[in-house]
Protein backbone atom coordinates (compact mmCIF):
# COMPACT_ATOMS: atom_id res chain seq x y z
CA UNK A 1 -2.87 -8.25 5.34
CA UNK A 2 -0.20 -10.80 4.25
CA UNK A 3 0.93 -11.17 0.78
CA UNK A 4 -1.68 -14.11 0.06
CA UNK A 5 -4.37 -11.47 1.20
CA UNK A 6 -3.48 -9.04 -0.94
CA UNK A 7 -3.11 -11.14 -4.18
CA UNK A 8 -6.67 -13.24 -3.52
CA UNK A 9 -8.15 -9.76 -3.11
CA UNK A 10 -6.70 -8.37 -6.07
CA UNK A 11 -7.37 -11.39 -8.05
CA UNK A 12 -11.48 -10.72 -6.63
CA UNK A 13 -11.56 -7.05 -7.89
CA UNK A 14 -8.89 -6.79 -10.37
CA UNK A 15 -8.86 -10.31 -11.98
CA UNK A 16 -5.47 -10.45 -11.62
CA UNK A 17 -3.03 -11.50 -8.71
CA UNK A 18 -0.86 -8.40 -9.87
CA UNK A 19 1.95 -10.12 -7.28
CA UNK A 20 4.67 -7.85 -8.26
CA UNK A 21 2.67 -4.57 -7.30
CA UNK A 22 2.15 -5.77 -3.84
CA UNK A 23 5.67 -7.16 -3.84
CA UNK A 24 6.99 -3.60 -4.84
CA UNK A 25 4.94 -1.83 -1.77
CA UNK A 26 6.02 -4.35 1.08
CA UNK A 27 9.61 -4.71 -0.39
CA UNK A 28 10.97 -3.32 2.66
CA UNK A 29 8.45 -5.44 5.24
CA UNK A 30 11.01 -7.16 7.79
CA UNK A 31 14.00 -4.94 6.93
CA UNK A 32 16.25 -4.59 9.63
CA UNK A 33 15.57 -0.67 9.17
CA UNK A 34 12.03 -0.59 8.88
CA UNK A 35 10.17 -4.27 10.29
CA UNK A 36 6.35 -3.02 10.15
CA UNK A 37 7.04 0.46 10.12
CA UNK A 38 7.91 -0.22 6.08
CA UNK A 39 4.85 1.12 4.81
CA UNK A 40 5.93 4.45 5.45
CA UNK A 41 8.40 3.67 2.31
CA UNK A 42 4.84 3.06 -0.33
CA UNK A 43 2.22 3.24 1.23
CA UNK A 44 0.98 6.76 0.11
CA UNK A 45 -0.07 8.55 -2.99
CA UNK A 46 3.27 8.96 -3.64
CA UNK A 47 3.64 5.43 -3.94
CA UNK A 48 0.51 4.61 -6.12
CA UNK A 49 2.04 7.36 -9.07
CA UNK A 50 5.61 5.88 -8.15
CA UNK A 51 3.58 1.89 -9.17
CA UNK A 52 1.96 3.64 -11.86
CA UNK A 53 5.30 4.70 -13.37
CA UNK A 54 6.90 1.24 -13.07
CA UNK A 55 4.11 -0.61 -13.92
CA UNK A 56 1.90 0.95 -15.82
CA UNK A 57 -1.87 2.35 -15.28
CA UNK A 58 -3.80 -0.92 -13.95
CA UNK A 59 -1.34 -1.07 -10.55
CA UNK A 60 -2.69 2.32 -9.44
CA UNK A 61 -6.12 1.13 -8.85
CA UNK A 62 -4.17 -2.24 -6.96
CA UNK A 63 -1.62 0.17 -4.77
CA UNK A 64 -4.42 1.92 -3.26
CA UNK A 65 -6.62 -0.83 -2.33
CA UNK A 66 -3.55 -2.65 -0.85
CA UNK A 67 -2.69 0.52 0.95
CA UNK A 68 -6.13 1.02 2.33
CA UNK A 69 -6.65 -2.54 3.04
CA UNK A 70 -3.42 -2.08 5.12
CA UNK A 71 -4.28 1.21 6.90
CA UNK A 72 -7.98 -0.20 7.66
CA UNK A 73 -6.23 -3.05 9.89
CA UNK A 74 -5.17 -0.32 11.49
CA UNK A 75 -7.70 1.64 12.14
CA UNK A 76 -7.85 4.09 9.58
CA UNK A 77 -10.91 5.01 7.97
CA UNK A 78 -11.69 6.86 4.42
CA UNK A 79 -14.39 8.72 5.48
CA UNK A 80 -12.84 9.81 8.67
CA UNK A 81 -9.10 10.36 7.78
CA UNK A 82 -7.08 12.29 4.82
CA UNK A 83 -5.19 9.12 2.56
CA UNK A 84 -1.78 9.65 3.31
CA UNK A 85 0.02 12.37 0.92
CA UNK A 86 3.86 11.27 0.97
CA UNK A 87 5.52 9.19 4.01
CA UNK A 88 5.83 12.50 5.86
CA UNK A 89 2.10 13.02 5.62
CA UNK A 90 2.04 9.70 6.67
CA UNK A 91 4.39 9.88 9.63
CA UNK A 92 2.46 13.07 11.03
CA UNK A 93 -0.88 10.85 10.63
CA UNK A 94 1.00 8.06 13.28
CA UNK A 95 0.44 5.82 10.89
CA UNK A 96 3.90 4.75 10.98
């Protein structure tokens, strides 16, 4: 999803845009290190108690629907596959 995707959505369930959460978990989208592959970085429960920490309880619920909306596009499904532990976990998924 792009950025716009993930604040309209959040702004549907959450009533908030909460643009600095999703900012935070695709800071690294594009890097020269990491292009696409960035989510490895957040996108894990790792990540959602790392967004809790830094911005307090509400941007737990909004990290984990950005993450799944994120692993859905690619083909990940809750009721078939584990949610990613820690970006190793997520690595030895291939979700990388």
């Amino acid at each position: 999803m792009t950025f716009e995707q993930h604040c309209q959505e959040s702004l549907k369930l959450f009533g908030d845009r909460y643009e600095y959460v999703h900012r935070w978990l695709d800071e690294f989208m594009g890097s020269q290190q990491y292009g696409m592959r960035h989510r490895r970085i957040r996108h894990h429960k790792a990540g959602i108690r790392q967004a809790v920490l830094l911005f307090g309880p509400d941007a737990g619920q909004v990290a984990r629907r950005h993450i799944m909306s994120d692993l859905m596009e690619e083909g990940w499904r809750e009721d078939e596959h584990p949610f990613p532990e820690d970006e190793d976990h997520y690595v030895r998924m291939g979700l990388f």
